[in-house]
N, C-alpha and C. Protein backbone atom coordinates (compact mmCIF):
# COMPACT_ATOMS: atom_id res chain seq x y z
N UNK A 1 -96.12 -64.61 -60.73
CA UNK A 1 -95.93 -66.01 -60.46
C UNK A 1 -97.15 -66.76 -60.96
N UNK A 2 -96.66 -67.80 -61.21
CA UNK A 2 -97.84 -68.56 -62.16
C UNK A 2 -97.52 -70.14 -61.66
N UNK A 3 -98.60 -70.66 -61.39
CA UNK A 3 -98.37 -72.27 -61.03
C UNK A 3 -99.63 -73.21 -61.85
N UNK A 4 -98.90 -74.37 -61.76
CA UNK A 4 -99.48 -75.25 -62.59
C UNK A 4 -99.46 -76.19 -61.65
N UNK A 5 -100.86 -76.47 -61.42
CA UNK A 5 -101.06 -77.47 -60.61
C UNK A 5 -100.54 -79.22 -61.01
N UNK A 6 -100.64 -79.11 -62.41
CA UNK A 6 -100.57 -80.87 -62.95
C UNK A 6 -99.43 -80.83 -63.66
N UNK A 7 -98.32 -79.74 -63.89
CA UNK A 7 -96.95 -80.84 -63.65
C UNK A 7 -96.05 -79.72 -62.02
N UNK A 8 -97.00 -79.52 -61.19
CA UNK A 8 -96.34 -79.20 -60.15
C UNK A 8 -95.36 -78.02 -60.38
N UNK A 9 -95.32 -77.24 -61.02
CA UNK A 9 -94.66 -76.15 -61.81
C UNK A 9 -95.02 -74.69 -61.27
N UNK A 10 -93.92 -73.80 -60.60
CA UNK A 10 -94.48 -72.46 -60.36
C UNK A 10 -93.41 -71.88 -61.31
N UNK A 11 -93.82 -70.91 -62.26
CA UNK A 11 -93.39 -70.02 -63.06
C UNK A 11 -93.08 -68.68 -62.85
N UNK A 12 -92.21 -67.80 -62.38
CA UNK A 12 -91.95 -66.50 -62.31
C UNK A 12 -91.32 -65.81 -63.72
N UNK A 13 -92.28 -64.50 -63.31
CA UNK A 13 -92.28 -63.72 -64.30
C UNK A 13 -92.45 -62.30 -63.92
N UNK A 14 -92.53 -61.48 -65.40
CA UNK A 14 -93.20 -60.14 -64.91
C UNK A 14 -94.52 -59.92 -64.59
N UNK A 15 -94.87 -58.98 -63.98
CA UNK A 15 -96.26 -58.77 -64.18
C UNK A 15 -97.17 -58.98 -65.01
N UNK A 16 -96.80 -57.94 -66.47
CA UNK A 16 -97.31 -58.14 -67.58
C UNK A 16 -97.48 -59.70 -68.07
N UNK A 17 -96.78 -60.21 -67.61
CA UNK A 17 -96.99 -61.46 -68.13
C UNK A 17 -98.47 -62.98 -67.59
N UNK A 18 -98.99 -61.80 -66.53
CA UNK A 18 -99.87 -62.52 -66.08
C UNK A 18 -101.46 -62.09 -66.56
N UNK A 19 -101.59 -60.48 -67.08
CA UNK A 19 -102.30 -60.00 -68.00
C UNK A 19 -102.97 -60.94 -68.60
N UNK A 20 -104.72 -60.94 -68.78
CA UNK A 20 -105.93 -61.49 -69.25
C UNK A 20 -106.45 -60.45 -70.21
N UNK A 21 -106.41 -60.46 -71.63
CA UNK A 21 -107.34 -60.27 -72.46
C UNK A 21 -108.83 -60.55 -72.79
N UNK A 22 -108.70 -62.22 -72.65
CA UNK A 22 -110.24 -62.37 -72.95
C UNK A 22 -110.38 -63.56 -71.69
N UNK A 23 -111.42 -64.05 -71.54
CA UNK A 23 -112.12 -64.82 -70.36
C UNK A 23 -112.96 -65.42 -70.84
N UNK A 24 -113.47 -67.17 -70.67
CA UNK A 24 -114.28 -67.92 -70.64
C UNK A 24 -114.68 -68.02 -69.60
N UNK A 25 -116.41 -68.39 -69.33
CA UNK A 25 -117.04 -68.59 -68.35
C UNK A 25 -118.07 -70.20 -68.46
N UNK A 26 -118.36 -70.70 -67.66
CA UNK A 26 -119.51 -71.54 -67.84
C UNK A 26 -120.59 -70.93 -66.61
N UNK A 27 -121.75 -70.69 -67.77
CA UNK A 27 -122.73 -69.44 -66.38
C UNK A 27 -123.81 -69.60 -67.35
N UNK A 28 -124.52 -68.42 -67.04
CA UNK A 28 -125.59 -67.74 -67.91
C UNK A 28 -125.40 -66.59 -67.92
N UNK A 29 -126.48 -65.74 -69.00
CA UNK A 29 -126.29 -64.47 -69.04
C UNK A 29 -128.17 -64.30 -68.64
N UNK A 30 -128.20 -63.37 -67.73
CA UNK A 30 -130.10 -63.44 -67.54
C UNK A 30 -130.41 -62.29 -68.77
N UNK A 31 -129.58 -61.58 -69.72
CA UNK A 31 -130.38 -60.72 -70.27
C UNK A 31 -129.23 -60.49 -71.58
N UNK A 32 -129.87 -60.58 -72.63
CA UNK A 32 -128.75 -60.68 -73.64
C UNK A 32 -128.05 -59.14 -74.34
N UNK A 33 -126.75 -59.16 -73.74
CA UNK A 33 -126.05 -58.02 -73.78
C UNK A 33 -124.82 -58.08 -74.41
N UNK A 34 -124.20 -57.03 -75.61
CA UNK A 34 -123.16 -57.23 -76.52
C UNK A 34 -121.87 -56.74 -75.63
N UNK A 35 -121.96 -55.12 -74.37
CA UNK A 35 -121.25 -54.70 -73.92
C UNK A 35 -121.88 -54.83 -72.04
N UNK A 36 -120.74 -55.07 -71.18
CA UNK A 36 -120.90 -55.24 -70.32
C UNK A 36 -119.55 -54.86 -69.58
N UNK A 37 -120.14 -54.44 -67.67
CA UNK A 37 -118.94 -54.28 -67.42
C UNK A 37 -118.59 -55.65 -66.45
N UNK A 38 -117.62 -56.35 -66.80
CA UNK A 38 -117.13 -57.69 -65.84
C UNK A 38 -116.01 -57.40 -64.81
N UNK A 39 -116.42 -57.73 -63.22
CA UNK A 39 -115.84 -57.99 -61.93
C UNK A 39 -115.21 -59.44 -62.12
N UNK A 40 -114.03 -59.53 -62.07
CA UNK A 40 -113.61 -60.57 -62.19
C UNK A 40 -112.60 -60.61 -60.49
N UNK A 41 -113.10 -59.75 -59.93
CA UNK A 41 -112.38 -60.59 -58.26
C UNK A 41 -113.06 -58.95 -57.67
N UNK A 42 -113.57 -60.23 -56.62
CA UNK A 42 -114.56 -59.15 -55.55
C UNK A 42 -114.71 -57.54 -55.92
N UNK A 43 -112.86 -57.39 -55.08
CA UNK A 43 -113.08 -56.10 -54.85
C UNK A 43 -112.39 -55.04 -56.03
N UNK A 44 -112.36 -55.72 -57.48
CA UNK A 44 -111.83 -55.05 -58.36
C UNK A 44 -113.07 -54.15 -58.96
N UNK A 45 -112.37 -53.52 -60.11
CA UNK A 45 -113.63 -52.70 -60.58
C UNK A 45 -113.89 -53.38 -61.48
N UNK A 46 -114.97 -52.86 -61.95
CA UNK A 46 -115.26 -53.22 -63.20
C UNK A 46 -114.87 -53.32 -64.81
N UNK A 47 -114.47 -53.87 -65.52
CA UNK A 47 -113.65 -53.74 -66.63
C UNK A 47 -114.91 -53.72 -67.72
N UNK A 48 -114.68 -52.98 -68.75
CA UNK A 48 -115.76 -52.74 -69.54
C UNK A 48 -114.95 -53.96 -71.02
N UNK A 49 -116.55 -55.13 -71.19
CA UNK A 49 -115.61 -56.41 -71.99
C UNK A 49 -117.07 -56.39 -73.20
N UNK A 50 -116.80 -56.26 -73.87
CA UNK A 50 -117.88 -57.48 -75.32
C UNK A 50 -117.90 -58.55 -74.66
N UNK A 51 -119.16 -59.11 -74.84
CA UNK A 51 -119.72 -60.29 -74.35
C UNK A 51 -120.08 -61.45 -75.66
N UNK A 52 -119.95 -62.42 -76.10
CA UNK A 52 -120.73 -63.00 -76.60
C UNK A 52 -121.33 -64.70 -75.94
N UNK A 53 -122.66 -65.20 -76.17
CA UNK A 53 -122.96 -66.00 -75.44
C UNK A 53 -122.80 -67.52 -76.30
N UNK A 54 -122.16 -68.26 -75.43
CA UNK A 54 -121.74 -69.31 -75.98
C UNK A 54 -122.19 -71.01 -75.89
N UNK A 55 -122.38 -71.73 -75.81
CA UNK A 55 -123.45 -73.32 -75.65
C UNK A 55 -123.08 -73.16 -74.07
N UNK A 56 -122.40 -72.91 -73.77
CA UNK A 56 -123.15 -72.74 -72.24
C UNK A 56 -122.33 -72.01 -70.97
N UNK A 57 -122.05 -71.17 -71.68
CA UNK A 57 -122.10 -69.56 -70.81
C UNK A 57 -121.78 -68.35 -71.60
N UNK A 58 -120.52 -67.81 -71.44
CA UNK A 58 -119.82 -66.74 -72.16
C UNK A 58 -118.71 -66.70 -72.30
N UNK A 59 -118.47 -65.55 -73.31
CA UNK A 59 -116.84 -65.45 -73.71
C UNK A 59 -116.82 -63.69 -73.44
N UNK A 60 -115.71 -62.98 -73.37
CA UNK A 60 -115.46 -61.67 -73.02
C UNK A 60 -114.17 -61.52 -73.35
N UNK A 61 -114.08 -60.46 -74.29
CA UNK A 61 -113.00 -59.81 -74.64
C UNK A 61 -112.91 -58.47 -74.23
N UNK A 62 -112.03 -58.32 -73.13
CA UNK A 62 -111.81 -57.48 -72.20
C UNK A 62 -111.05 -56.06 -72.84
N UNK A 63 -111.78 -54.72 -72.71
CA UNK A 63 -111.12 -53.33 -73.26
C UNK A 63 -109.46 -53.62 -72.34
N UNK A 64 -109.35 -53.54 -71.55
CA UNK A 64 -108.12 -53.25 -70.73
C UNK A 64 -107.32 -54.75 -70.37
N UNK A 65 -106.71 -54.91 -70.14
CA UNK A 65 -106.62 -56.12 -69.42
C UNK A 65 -106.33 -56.50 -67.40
N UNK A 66 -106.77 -57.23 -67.31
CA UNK A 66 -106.76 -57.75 -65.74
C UNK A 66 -106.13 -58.60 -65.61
N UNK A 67 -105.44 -58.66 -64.21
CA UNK A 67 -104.61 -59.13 -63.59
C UNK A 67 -104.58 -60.22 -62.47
N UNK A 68 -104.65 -61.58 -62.01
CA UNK A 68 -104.98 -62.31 -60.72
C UNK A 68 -106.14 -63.05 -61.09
N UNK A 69 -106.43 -62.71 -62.58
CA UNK A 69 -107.51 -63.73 -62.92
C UNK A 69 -107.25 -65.51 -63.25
N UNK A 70 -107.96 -66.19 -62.50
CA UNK A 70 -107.68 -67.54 -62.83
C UNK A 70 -109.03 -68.28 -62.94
N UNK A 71 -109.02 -69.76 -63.40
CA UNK A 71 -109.77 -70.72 -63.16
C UNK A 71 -110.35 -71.02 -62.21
N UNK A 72 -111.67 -70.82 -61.94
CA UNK A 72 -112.51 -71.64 -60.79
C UNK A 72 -112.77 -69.82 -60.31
N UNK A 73 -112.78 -68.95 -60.49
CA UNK A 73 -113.23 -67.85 -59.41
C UNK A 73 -114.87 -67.48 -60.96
N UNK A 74 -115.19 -66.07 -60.52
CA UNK A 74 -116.18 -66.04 -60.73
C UNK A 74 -116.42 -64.78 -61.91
N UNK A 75 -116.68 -64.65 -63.01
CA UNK A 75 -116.82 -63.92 -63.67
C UNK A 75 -118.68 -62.94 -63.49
N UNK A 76 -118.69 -62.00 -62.88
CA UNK A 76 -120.08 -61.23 -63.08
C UNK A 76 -120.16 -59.98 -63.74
N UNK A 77 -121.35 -60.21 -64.60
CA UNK A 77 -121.48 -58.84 -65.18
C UNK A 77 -122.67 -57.90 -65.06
N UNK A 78 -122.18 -56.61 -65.22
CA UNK A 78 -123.14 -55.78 -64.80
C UNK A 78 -123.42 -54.91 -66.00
N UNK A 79 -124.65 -54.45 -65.86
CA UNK A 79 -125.30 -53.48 -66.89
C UNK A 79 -125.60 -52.32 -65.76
N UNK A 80 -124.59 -51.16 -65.96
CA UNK A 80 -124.97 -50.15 -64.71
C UNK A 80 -124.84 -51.02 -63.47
N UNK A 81 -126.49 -50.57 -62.37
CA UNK A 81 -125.75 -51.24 -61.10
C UNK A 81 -127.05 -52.80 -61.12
N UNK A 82 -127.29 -53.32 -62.27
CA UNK A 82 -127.97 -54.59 -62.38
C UNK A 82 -126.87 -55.83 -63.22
N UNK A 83 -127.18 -56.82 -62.37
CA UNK A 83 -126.14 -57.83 -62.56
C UNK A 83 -126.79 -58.93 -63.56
N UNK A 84 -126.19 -58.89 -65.08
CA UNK A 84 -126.98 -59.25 -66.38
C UNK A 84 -126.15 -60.81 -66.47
N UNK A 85 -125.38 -61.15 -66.03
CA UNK A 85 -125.00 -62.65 -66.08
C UNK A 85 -123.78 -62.97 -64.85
N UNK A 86 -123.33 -64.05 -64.72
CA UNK A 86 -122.91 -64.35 -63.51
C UNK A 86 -122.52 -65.96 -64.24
N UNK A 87 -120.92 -66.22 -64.19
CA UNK A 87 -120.74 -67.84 -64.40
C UNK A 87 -118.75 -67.84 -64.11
N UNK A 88 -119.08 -69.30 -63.65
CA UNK A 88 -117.31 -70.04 -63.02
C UNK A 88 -116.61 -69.68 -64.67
N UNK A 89 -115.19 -69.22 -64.12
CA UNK A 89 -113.97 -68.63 -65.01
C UNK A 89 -113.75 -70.13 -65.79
N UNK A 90 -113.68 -70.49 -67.00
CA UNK A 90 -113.24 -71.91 -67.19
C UNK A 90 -111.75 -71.98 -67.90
N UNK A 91 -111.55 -70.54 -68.83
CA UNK A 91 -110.14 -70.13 -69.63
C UNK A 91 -110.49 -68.95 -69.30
N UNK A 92 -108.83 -68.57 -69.24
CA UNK A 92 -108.18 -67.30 -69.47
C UNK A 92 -107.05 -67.10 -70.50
N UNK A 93 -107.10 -65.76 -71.45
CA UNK A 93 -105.96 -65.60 -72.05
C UNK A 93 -105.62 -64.28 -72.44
């Protein structure tokens, strides 16, 4: 299920169809890293994504894809168990 807040629109679908490849962030990165692994909801794991850094946060193109990812939650990434950038979801696709 998929909703759109601005024409009031909930969309049903399959699963697959809610699948995230890549992710925009507006954040920082504290340490400049090509591969990283990104938590994109609390208690998920970690997805191992390419990072590149962008005028003002990041972009990530995700190995696997994830699921329940939306706008406004929180993209963090980790190098092992140190957390190398941290920024708000702005696109998903």
């Amino acid at each position: 299920m998929k909703n759109d807040a601005a024409t009031n629109t909930v969309t049903v679908g399959p699963r697959e169809a809610l699948a995230v490849r890549a992710v925009e962030a507006r954040g920082r990165l504290h340490l400049p890293v090509e591969r990283a692994g990104a938590k994109l909801r609390y208690r998920s794991e970690a997805i191992p994504a390419s990072v590149a850094e962008t005028s003002d946060g990041f972009r990530l193109e995700l190995d696997e894809p994830a699921y329940g990812v939306a706008r406004g939650q929180f993209a963090v990434l980790y190098a092992d168990d140190a957390v190398v950038g941290a920024g708000a979801i702005t696109d998903v696709a």
